[in-house]
N, C-alpha and C. Protein backbone atom coordinates (compact mmCIF):
# COMPACT_ATOMS: atom_id res chain seq x y z
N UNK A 1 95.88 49.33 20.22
CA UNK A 1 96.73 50.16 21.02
C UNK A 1 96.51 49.83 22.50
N UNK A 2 97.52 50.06 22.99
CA UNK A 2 97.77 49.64 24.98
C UNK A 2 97.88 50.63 25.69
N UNK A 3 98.06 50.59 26.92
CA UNK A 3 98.69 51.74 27.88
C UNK A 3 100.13 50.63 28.58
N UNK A 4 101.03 51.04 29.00
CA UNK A 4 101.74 50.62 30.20
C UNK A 4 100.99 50.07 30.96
N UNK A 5 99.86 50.79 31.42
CA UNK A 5 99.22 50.44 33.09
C UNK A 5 98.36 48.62 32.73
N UNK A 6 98.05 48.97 31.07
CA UNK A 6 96.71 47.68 31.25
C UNK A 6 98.56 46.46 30.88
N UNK A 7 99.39 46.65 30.63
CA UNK A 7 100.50 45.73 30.10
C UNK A 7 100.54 45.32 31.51
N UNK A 8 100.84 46.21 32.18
CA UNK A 8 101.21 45.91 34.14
C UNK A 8 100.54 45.18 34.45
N UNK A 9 98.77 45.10 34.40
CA UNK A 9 97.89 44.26 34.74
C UNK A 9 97.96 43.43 33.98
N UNK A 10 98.10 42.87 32.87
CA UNK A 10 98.22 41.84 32.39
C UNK A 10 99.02 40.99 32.70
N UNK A 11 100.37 41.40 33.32
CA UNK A 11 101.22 40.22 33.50
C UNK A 11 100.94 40.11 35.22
N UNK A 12 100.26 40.75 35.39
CA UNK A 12 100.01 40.40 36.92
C UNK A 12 99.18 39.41 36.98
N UNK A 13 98.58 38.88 36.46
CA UNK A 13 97.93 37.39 36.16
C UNK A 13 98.61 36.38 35.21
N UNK A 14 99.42 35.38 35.73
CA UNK A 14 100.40 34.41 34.88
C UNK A 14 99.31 33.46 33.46
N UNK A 15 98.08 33.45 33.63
CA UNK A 15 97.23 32.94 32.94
C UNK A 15 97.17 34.26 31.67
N UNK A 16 97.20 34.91 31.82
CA UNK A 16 97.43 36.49 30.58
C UNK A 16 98.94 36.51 30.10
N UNK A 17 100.04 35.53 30.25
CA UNK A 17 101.22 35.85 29.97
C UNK A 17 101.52 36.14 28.37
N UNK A 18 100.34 35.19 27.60
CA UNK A 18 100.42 34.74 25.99
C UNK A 18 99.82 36.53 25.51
N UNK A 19 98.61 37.02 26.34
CA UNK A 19 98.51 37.99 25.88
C UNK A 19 98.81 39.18 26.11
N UNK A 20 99.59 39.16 27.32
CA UNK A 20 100.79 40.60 27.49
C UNK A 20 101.84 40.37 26.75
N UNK A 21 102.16 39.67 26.43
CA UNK A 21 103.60 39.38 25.46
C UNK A 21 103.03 40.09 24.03
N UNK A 22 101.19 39.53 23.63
CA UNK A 22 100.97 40.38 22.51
C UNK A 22 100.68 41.63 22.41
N UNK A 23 100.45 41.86 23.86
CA UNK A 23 99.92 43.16 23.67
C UNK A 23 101.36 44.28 24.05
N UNK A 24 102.48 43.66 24.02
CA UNK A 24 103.86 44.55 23.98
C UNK A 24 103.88 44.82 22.79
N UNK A 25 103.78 44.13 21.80
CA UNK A 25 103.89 44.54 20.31
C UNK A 25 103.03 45.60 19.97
N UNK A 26 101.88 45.70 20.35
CA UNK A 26 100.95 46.90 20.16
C UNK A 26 101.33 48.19 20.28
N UNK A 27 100.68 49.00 19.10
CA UNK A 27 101.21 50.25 19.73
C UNK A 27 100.75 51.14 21.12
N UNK A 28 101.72 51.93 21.74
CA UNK A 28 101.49 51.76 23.06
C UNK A 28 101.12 53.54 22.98
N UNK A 29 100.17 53.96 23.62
CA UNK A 29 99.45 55.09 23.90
C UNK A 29 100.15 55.52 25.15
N UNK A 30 100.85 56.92 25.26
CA UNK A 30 101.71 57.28 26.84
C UNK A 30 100.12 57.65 27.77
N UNK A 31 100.13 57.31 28.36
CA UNK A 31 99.75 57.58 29.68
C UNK A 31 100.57 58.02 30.93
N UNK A 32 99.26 59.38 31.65
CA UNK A 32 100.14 60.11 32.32
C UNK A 32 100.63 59.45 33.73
N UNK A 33 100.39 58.25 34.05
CA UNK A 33 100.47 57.43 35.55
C UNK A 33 102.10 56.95 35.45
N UNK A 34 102.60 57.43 34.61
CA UNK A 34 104.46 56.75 34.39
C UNK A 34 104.19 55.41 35.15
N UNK A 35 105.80 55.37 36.21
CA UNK A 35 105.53 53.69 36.97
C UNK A 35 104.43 53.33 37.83
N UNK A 36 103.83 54.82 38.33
CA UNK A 36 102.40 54.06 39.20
C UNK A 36 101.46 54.08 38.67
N UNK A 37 101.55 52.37 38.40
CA UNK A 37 100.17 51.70 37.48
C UNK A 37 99.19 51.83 37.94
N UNK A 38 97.87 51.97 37.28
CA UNK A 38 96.90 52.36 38.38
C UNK A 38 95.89 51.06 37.50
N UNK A 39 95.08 50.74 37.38
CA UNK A 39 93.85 49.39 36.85
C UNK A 39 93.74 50.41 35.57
N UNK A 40 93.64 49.20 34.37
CA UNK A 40 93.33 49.32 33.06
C UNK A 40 92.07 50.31 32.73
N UNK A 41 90.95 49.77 33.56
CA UNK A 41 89.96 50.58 33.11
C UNK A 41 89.99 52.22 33.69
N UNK A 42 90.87 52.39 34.66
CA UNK A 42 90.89 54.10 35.25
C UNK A 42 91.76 54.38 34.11
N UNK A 43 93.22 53.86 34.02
CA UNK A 43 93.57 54.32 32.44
C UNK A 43 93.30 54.77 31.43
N UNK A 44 92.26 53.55 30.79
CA UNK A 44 92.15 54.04 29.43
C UNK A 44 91.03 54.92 29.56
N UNK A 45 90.16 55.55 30.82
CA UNK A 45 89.30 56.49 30.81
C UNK A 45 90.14 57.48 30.66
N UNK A 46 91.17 57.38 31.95
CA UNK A 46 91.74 58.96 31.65
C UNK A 46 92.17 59.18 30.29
N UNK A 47 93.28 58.28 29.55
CA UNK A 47 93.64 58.34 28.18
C UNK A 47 92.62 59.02 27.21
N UNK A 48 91.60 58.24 27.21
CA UNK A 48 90.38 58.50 26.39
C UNK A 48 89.42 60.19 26.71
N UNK A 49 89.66 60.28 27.77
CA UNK A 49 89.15 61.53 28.71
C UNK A 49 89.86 62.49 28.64
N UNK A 50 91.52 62.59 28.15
CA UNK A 50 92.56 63.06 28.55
C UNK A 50 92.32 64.30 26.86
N UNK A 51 92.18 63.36 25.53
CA UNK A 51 92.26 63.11 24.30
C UNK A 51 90.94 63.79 23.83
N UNK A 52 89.95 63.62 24.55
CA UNK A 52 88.54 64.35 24.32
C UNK A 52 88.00 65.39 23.29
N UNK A 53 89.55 66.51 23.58
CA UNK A 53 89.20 67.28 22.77
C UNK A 53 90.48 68.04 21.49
N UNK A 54 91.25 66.87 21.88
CA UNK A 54 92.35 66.78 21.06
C UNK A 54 91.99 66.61 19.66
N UNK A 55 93.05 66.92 18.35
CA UNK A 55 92.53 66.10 17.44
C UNK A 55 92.52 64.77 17.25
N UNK A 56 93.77 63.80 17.77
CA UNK A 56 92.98 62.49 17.84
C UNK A 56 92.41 61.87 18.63
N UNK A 57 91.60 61.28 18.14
CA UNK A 57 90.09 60.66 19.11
C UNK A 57 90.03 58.94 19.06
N UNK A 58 89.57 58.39 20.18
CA UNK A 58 89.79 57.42 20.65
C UNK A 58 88.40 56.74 20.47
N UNK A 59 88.12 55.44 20.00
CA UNK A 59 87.09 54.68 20.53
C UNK A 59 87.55 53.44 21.40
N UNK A 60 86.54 52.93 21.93
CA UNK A 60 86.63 51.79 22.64
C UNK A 60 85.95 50.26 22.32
N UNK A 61 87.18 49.38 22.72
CA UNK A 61 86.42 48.50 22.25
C UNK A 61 86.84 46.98 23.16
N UNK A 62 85.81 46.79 23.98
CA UNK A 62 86.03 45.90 25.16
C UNK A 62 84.69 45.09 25.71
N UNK A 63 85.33 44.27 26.55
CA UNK A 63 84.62 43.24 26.98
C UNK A 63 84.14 43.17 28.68
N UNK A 64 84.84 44.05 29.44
CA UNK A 64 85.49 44.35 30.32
C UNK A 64 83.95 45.42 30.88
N UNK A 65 83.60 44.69 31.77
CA UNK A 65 82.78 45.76 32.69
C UNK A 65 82.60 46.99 32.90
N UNK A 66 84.43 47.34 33.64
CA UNK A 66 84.74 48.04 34.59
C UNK A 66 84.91 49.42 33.64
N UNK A 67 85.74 48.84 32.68
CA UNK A 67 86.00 49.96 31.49
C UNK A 67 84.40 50.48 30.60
N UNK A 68 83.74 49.61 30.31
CA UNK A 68 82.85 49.65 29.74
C UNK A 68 81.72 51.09 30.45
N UNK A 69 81.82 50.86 32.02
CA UNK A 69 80.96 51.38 32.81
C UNK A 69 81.64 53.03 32.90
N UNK A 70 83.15 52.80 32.99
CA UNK A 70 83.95 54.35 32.78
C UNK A 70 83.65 55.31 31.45
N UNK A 71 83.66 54.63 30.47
CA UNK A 71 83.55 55.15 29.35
C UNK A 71 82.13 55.37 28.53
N UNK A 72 81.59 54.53 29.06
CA UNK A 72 79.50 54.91 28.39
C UNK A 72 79.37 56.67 28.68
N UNK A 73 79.72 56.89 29.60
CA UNK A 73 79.13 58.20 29.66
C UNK A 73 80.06 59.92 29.22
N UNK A 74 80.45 59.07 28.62
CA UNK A 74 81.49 60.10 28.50
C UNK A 74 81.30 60.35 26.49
N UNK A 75 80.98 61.44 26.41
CA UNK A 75 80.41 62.11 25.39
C UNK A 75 81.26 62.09 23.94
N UNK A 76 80.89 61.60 23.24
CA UNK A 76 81.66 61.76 21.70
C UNK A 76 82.46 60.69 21.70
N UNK A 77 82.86 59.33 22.36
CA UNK A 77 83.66 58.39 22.24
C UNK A 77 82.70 57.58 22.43
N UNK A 78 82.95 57.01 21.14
CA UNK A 78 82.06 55.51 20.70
C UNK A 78 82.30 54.45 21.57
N UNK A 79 81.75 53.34 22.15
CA UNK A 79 81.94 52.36 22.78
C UNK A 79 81.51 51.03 21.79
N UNK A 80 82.26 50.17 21.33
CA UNK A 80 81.56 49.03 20.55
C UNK A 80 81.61 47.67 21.75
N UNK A 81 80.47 47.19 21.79
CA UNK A 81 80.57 45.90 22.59
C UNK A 81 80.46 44.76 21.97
N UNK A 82 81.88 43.85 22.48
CA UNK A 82 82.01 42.58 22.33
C UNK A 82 80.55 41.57 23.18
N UNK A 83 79.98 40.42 22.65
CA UNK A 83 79.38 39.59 23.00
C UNK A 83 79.80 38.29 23.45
């Protein structure tokens, strides 16, 4: 699953074109930022942050620093790390 915002960043780098094109097919999670995209990793915190105590629940699963560093501390959402 995607947000809008991380699709935005993806094609904002022409070297990611093969994998924003795949990641349109994905199913896409609404996020509340509509057209102002804000960086992938503030996204899928809020998404994930947003959902907390919803019934469905989100894990994470990335390679990505920035996201990695948003989401460790945040209670009851699993983080799996890529190597």
């Amino acid at each position: 699953m995607v947000t809008r915002c991380l699709v935005a960043e993806l094609k904002k780098h022409p070297e990611n074109s093969d994998i924003a094109l795949m990641a349109k097919r994905l199913e896409h999670i609404p996020c509340s930022h509509g057209d102002a995209h804000v960086s992938a990793a503030e996204c899928i915190a809020s998404v994930v942050a947003e959902n907390a105590t919803a019934e469905v629940k989100y894990f994470v699963a990335t390679q990505n620093n920035d996201i990695q560093q948003k989401v460790k501390h945040m209670i009851g959402v699993p983080l799996l790390f890529w190597y």
